[in-house]
N, C-alpha and C. Protein backbone atom coordinates (compact mmCIF):
# COMPACT_ATOMS: atom_id res chain seq x y z
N UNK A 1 0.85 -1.17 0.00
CA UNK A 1 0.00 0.00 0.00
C UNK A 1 0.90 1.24 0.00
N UNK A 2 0.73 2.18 -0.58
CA UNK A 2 0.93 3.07 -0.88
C UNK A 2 0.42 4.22 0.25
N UNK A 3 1.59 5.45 0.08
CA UNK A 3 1.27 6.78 1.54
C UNK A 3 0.48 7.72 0.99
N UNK A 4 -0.24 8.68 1.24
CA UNK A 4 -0.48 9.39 1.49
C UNK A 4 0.93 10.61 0.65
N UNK A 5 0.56 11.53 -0.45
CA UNK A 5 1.92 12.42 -0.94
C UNK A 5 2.31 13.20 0.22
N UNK A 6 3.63 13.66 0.28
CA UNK A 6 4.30 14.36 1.47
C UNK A 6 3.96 15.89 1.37
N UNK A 7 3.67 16.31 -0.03
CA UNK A 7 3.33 17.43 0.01
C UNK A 7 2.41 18.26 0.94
N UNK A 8 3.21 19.48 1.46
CA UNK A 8 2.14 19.92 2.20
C UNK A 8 1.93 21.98 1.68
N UNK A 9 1.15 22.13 2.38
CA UNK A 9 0.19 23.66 1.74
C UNK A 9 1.47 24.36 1.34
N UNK A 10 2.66 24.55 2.59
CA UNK A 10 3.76 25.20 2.59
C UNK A 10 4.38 24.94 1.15
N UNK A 11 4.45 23.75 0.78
CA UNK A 11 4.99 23.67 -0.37
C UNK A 11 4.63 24.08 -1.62
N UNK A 12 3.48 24.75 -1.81
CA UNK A 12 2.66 25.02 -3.08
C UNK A 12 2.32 26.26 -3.24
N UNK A 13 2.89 27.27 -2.10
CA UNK A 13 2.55 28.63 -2.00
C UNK A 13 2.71 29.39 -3.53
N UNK A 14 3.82 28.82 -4.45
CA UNK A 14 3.93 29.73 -5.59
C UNK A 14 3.31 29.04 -6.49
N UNK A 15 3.08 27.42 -6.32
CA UNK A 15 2.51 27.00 -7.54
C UNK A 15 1.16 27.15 -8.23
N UNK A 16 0.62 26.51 -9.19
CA UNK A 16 -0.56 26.93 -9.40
C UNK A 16 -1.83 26.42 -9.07
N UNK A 17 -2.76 26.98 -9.36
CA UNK A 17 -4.41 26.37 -8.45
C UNK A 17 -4.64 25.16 -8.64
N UNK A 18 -4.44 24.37 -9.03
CA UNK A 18 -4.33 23.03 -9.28
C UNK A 18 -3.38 22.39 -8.34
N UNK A 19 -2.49 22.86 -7.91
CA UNK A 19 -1.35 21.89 -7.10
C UNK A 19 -1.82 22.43 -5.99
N UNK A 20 -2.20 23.75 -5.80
CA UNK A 20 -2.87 23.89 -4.24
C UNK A 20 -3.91 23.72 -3.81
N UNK A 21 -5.06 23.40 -5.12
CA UNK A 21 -5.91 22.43 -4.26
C UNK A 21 -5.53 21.18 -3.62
N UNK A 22 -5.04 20.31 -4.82
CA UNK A 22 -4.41 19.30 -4.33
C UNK A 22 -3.53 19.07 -2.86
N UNK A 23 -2.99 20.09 -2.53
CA UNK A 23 -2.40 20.10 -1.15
C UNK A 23 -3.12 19.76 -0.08
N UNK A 24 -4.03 21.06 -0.25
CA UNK A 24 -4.93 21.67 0.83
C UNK A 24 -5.67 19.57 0.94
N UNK A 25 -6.44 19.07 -0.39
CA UNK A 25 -6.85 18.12 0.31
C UNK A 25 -6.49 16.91 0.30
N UNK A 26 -4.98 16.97 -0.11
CA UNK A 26 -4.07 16.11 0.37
C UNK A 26 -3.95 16.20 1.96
N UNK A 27 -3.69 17.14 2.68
CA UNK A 27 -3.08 17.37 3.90
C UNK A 27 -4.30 16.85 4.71
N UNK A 28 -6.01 17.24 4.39
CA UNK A 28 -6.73 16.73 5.01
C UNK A 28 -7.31 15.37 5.12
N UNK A 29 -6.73 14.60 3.77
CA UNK A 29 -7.03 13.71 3.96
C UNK A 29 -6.26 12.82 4.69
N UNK A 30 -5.10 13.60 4.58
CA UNK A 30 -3.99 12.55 5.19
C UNK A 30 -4.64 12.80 6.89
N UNK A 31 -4.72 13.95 7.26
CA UNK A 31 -5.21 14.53 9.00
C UNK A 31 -5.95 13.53 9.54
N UNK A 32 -7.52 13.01 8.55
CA UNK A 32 -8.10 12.13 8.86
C UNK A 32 -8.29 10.81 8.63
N UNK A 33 -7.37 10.34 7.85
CA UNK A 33 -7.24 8.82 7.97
C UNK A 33 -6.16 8.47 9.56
N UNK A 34 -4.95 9.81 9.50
CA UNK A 34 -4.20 9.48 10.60
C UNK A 34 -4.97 9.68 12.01
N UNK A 35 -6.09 10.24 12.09
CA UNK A 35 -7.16 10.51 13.43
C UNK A 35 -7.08 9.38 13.74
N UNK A 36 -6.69 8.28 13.05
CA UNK A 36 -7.52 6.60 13.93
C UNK A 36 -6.27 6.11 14.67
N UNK A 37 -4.92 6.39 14.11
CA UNK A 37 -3.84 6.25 14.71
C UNK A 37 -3.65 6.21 16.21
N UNK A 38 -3.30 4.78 16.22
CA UNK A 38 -2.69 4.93 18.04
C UNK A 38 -4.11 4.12 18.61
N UNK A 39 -5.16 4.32 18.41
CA UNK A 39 -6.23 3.93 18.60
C UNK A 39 -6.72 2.15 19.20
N UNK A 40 -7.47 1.83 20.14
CA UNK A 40 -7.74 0.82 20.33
C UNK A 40 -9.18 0.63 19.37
N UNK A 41 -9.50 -0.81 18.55
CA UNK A 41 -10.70 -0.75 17.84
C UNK A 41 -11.80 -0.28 18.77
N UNK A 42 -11.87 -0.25 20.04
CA UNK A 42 -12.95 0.34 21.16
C UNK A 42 -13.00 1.85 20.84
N UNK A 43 -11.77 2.38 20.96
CA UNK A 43 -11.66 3.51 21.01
C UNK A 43 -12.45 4.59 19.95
N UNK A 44 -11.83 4.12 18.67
CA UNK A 44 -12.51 4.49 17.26
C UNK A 44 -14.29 4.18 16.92
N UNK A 45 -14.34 3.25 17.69
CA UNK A 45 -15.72 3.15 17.36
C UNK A 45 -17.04 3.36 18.03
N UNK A 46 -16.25 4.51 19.78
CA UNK A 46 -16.77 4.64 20.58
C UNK A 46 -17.40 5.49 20.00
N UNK A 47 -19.07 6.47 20.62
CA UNK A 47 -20.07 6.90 20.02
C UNK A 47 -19.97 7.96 21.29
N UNK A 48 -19.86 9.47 20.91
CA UNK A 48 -20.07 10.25 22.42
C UNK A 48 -20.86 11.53 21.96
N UNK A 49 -21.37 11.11 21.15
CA UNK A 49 -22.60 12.02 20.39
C UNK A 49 -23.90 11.42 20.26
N UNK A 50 -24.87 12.22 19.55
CA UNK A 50 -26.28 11.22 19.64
C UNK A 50 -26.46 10.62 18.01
N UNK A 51 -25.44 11.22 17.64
CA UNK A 51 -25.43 10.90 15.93
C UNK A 51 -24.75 9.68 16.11
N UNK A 52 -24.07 8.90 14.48
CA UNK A 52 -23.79 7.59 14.66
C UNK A 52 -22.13 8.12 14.16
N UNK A 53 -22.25 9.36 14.45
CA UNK A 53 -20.27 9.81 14.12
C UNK A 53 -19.31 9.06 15.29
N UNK A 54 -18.71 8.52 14.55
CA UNK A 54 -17.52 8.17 15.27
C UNK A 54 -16.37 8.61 14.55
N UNK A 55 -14.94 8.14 15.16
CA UNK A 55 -13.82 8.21 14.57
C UNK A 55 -13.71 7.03 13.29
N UNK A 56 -13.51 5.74 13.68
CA UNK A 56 -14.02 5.07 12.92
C UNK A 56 -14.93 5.07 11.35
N UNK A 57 -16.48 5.64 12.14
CA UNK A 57 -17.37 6.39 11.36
C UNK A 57 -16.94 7.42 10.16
N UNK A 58 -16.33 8.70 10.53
CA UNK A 58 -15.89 9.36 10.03
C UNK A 58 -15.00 9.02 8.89
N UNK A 59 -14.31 8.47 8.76
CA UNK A 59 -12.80 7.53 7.84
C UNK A 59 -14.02 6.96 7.06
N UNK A 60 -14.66 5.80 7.46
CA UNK A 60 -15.45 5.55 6.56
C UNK A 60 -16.72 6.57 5.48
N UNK A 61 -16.64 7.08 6.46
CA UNK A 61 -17.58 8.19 5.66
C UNK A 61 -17.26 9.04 4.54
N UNK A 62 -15.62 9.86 4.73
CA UNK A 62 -14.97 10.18 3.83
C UNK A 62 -14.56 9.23 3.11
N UNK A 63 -14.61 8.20 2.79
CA UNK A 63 -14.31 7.04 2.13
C UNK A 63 -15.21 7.48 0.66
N UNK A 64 -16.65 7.10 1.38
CA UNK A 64 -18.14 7.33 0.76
C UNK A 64 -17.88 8.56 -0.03
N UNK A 65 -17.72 9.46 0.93
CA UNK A 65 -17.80 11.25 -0.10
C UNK A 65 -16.49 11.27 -1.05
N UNK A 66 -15.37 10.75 -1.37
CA UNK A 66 -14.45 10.65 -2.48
C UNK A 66 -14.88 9.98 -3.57
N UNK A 67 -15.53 8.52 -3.16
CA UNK A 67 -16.38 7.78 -4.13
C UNK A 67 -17.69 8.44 -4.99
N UNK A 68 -18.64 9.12 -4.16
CA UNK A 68 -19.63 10.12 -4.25
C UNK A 68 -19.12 11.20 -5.98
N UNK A 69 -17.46 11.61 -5.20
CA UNK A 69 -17.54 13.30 -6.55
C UNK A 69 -16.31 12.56 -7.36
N UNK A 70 -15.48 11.37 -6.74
CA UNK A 70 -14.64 11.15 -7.85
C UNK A 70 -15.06 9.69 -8.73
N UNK A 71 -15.84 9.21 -8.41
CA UNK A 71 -16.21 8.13 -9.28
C UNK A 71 -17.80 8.61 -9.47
N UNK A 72 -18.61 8.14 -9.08
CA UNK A 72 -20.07 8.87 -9.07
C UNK A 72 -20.32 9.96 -10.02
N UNK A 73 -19.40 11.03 -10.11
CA UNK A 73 -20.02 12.57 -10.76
C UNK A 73 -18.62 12.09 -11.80
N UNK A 74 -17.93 11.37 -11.55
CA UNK A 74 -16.92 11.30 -13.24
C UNK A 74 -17.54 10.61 -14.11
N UNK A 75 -17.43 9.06 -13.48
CA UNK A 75 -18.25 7.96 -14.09
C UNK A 75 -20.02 7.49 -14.41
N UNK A 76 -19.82 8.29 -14.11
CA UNK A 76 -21.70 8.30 -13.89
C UNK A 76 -22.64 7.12 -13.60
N UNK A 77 -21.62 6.42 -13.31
CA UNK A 77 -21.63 4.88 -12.31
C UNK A 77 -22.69 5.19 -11.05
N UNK A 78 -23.88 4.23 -11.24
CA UNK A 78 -24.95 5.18 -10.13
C UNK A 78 -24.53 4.31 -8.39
N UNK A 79 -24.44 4.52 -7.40
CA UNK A 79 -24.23 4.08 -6.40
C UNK A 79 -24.24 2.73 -6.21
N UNK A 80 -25.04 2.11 -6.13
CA UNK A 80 -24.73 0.90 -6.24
C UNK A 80 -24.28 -0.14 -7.23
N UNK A 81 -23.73 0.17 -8.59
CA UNK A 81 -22.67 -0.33 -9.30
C UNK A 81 -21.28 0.12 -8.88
N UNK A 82 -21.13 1.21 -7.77
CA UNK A 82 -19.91 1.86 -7.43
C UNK A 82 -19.89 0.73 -6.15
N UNK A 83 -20.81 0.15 -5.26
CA UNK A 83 -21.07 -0.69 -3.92
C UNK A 83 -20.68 0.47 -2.37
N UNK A 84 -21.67 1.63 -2.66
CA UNK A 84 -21.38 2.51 -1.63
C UNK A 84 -23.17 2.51 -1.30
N UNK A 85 -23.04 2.95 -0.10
CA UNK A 85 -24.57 3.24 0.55
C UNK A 85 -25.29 4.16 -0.64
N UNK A 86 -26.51 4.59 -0.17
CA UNK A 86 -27.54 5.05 -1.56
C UNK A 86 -27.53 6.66 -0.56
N UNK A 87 -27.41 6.81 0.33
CA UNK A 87 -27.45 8.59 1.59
C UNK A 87 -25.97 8.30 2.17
N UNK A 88 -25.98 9.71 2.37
CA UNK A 88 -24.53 9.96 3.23
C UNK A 88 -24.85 9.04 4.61
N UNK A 89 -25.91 9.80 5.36
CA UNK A 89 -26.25 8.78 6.60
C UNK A 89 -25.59 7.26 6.76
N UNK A 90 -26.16 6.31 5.67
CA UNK A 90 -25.39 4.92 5.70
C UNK A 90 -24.42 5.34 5.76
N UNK A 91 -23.50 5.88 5.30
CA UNK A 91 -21.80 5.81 4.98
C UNK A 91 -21.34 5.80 6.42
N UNK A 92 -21.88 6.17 7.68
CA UNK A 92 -21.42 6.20 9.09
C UNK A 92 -21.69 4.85 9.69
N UNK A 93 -22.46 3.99 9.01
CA UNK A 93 -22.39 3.19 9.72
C UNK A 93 -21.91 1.79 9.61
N UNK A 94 -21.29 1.22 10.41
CA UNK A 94 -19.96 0.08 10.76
C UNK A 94 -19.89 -1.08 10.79
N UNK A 95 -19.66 -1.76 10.01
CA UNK A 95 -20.07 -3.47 10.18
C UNK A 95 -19.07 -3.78 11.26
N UNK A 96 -19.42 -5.55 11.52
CA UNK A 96 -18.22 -5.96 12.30
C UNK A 96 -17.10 -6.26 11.38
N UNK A 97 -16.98 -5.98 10.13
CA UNK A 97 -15.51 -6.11 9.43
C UNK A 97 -15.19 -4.97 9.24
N UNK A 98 -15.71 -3.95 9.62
CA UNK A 98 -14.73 -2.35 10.04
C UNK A 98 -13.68 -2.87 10.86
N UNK A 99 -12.91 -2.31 10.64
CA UNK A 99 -11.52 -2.20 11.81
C UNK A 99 -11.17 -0.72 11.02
N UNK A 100 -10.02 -0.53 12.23
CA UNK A 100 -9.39 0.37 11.79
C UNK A 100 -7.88 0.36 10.54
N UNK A 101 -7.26 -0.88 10.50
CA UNK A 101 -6.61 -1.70 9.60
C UNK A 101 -7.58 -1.43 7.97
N UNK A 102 -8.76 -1.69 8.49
CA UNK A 102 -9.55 -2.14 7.11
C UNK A 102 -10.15 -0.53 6.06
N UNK A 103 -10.44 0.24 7.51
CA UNK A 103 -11.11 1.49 7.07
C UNK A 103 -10.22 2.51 6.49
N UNK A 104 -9.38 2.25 6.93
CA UNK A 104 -7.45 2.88 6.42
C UNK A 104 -7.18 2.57 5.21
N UNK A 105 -7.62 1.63 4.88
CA UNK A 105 -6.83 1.47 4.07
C UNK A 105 -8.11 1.42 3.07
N UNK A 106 -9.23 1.41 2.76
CA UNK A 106 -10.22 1.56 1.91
C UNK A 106 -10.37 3.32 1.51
N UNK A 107 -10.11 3.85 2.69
CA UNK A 107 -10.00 5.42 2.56
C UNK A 107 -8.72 5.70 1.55
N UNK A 108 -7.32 4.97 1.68
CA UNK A 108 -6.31 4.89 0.90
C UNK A 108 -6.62 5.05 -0.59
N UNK A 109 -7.23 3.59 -0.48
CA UNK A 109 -7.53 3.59 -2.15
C UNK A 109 -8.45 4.30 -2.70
N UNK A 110 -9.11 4.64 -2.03
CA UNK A 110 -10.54 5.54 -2.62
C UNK A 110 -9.58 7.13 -2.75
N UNK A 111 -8.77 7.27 -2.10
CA UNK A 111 -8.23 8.53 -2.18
C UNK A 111 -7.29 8.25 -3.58
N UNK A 112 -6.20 7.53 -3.83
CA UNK A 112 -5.80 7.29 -4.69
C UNK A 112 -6.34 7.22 -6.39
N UNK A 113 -8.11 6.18 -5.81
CA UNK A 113 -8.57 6.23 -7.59
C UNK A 113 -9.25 7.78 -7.73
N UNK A 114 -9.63 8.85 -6.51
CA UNK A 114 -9.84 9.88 -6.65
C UNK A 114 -9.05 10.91 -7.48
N UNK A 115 -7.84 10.48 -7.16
CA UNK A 115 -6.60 11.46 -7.92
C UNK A 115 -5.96 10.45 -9.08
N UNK A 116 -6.33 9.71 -9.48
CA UNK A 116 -6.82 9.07 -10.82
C UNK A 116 -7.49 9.34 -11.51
N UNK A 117 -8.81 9.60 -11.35
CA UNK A 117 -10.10 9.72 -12.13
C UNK A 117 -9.63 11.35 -12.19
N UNK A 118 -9.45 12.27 -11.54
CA UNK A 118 -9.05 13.77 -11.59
C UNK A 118 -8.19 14.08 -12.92
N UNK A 119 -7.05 13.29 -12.69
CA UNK A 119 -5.85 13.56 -13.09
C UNK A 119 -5.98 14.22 -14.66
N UNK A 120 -6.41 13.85 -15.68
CA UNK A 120 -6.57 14.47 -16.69
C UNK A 120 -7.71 15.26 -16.67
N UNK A 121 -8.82 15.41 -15.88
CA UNK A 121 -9.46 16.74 -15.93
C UNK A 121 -8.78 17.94 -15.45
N UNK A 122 -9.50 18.93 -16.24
CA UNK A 122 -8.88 20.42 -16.12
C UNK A 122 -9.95 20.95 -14.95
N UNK A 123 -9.36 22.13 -14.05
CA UNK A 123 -10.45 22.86 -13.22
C UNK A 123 -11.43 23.46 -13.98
N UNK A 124 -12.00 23.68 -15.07
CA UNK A 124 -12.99 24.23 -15.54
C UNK A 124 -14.15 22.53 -16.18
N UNK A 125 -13.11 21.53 -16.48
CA UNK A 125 -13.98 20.33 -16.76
C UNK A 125 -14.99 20.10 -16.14
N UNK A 126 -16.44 20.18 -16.44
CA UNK A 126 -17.85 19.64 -16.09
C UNK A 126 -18.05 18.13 -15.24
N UNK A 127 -18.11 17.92 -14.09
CA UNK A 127 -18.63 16.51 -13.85
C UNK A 127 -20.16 16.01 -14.18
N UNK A 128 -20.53 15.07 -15.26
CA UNK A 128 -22.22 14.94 -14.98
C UNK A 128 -22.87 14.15 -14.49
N UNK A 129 -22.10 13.61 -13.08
CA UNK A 129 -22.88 12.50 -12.82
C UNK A 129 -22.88 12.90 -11.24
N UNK A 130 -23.32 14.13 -11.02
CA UNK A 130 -24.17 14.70 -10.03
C UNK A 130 -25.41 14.68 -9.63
N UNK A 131 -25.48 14.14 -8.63
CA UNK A 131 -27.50 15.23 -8.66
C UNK A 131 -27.84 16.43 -8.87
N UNK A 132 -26.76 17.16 -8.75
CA UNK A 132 -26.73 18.59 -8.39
C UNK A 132 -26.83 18.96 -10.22
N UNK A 133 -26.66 17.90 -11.00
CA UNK A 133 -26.69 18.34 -12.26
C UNK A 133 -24.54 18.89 -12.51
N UNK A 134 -24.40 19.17 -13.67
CA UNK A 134 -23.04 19.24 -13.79
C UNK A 134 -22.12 20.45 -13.45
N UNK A 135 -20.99 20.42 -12.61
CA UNK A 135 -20.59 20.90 -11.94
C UNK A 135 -18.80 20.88 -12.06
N UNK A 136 -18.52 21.79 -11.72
CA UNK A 136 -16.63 21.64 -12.72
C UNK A 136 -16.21 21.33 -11.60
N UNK A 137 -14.92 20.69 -11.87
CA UNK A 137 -14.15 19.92 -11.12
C UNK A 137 -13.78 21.47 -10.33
N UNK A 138 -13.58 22.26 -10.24
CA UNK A 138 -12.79 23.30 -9.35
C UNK A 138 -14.29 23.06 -8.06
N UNK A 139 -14.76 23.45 -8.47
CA UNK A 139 -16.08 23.16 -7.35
C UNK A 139 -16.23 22.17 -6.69
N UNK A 140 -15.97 21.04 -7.29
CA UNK A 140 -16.01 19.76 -6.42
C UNK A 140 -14.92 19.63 -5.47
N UNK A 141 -13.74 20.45 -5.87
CA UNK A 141 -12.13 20.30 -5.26
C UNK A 141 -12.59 21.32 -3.86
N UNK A 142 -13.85 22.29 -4.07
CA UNK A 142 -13.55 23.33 -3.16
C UNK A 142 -14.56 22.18 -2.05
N UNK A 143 -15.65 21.77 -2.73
CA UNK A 143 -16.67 21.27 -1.63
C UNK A 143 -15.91 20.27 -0.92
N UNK A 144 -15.50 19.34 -1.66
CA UNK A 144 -14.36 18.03 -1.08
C UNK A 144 -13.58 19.09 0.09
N UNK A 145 -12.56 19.98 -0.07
CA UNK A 145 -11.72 20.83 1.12
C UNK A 145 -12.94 21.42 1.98
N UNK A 146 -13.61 21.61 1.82
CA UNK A 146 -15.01 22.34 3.08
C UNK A 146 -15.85 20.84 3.52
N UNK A 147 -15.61 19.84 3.36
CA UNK A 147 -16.54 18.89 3.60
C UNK A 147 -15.29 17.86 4.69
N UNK A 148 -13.98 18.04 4.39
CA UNK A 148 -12.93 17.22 4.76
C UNK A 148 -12.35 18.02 6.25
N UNK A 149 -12.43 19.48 5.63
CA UNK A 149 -11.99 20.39 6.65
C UNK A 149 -12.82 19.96 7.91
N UNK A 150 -14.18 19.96 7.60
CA UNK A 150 -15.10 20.09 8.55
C UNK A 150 -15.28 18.69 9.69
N UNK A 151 -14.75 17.82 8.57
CA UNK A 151 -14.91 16.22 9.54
C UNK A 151 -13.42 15.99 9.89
N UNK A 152 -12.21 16.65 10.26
CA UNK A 152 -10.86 17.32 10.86
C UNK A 152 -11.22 17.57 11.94
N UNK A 153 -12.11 18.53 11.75
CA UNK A 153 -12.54 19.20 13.07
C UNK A 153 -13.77 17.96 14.07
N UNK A 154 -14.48 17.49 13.79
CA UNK A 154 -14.91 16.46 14.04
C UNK A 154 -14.15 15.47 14.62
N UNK A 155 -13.36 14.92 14.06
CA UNK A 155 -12.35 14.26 14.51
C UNK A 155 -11.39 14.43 15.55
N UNK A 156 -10.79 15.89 15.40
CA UNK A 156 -10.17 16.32 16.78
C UNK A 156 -10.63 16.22 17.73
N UNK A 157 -11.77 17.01 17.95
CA UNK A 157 -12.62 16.84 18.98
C UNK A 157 -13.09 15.24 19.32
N UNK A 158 -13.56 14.67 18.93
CA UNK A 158 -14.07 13.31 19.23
C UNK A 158 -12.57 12.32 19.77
N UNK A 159 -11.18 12.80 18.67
CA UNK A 159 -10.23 12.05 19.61
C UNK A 159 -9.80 12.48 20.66
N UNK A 160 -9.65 13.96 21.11
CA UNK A 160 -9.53 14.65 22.20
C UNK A 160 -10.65 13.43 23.15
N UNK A 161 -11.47 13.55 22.97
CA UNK A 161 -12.41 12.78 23.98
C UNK A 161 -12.13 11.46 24.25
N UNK A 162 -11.94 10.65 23.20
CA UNK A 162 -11.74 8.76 23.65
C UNK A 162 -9.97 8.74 24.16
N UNK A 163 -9.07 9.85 24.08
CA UNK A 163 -8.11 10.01 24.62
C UNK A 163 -7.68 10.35 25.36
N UNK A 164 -8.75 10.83 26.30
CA UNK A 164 -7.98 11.50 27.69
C UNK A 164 -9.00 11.24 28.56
């Protein structure tokens, strides 16, 4: 298996909008697959909200939302020929073959065929296999960084909690 790129924001300050999106949600994705780190499987899959977010949860969930704008809105592959839940809601929730071993590394590859399926689109390229109807890849790069940012923050907080 393959890492996570080393690149980080610092490094892209002069380059162009394309390599600094890529940073920005490089760095977050890397933030939250590493949230599970260190972790006992208890730990990750403990619940200290009334929602079904966990740490655990979360990894899997961003799993779902990469699959969602990079296969889904490229391929126009409808959800269940992709084998992802049909609502975001499912995507939180955990079989007993979740682990944290397993969810790591599904987030891996889903991140990987994400910046696959990207790779020859341009930021102005149309995705049409939205609901939202078609939508350019710069938009999807911004929602993906506001949707990743936001479950970071999620994550901190929730490991702050099963950690101390």
């Amino acid at each position: 298996m393959s890492a996570f790129p080393p690149t980080l924001a610092d490094d892209v300050i002069n380059q162009g909008e394309r390599a600094q999106f890529e940073a920005f949600l490089d760095e977050h994705r890397r933030a939250l697959n590493a949230s599970l780190d260190g972790l006992t499987e208890e730990q990750a899959r403990r619940r200290l909200v009334p929602s079904r977010t966990t740490l655990l949860g979360l990894v899997k969930h961003v799993t779902f939302v990469e699959k969602v704008w990079f296969d889904e809105a490229i391929t126009r592959r409808s959800r269940a020929e992709i084998g992802i839940p049909a609502s975001p809601d499912e995507s939180f929730i955990l079989g007993e073959e979740d682990t944290i071993a397993s969810v790591q590394a599904a987030h891996l590859t889903a991140y990987e065929d994400s910046r696959r399926a990207a790779a020859e689109l341009g930021l102005d390229d149309l995705l049409l296999g939205n609901r939202r109807g078609p939508l350019p890849l710069r938009w999807v790069y911004l929602h993906m960084l506001r949707e990743l940012a936001q479950h970071c923050g999620h994550a901190d907080i929730l490991r702050e909690q099963v950690t101390s």
